[in-house]
Protein backbone atom coordinates (compact mmCIF):
# COMPACT_ATOMS: atom_id res chain seq x y z
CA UNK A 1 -3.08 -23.22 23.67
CA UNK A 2 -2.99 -19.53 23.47
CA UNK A 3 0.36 -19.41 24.04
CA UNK A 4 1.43 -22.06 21.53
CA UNK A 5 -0.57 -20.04 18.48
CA UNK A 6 1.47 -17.04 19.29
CA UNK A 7 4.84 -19.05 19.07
CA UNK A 8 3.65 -20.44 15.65
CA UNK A 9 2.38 -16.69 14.48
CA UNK A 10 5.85 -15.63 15.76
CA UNK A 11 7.52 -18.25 13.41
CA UNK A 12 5.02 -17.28 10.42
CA UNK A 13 6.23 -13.94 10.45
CA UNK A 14 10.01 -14.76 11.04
CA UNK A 15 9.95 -17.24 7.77
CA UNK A 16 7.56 -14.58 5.86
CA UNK A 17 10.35 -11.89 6.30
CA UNK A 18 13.44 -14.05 5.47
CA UNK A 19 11.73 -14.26 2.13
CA UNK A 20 11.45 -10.85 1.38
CA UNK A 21 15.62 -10.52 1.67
CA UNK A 22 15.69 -12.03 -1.82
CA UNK A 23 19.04 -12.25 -3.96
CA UNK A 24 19.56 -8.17 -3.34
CA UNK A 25 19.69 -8.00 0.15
CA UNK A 26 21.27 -4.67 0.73
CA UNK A 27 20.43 -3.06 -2.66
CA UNK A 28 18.57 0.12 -2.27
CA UNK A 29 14.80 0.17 -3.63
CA UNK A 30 13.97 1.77 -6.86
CA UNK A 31 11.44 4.26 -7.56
CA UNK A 32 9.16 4.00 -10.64
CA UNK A 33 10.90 6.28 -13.60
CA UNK A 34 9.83 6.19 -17.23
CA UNK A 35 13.53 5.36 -18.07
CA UNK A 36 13.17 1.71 -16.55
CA UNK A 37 10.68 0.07 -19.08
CA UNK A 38 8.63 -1.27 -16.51
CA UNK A 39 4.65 -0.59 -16.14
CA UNK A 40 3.69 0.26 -12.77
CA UNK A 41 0.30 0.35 -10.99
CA UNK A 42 -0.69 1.38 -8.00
CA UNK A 43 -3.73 0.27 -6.10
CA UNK A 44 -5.47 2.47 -3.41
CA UNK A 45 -8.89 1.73 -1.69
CA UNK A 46 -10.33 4.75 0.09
CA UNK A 47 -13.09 4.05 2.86
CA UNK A 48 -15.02 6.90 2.98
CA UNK A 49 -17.56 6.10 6.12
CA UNK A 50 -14.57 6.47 8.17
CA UNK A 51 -12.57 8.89 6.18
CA UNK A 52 -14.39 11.76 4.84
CA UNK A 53 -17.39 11.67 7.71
CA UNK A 54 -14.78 12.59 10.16
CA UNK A 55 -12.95 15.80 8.63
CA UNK A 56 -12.73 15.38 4.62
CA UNK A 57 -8.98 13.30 5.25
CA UNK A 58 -10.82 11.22 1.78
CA UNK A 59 -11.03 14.49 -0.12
CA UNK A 60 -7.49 15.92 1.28
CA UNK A 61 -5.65 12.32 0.30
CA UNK A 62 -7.35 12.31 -2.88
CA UNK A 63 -6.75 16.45 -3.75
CA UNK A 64 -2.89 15.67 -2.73
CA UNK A 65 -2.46 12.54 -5.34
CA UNK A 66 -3.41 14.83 -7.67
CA UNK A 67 -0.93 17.08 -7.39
CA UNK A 68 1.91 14.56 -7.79
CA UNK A 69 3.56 14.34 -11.15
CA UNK A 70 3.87 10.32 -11.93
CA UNK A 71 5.82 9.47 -14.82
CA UNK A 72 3.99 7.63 -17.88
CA UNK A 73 4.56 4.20 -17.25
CA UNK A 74 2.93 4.39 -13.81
CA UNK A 75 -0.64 4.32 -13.30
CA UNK A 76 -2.75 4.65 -10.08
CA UNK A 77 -6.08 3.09 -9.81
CA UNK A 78 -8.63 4.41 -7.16
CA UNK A 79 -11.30 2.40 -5.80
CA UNK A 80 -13.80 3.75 -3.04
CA UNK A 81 -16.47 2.87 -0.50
CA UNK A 82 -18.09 3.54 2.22
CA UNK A 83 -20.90 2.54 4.68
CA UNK A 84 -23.44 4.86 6.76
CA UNK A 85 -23.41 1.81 9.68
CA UNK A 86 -20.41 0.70 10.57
């Protein structure tokens, strides 16, 4: 049984994949510029029990996004948490 759930999780992944190729296969990606017209948003979830407890890695990830110089039509949205018990 075991074995036949990793086949099928194997075949998942294969098909899952072959859909990403899409009609550009081989066309480089894009990064977000305010000449395209296109909104952008960016969603980031920062766990902070396991994060900033540990060394501050929350407060250095969060200090280095803001140095970054986005472009207009991109907007980041920042959602935190955090537990004292894992």
């Amino acid at each position: 049984m075991k074995k036949l759930l990793t086949y099928l999780l194997a075949l998942c992944m294969i098909f899952s994949l072959a859909a990403c190729a899409g009609g550009n296969a081989g066309s480089e990606a894009t990064e977000p510029s305010a000449s395209t017209g296109t909104d952008w948003a960016v969603y980031w979830y920062l766990c902070g029990s396991d994060l900033e407890s540990g060394g501050g890695f929350a407060t250095n990830d969060l200090s280095e996004l803001m140095e970054v110089q986005l472009p207009d039509n991109v907007k980041v949205v920042i959602e935190t948490g955090g537990s004292t018990v894992w």
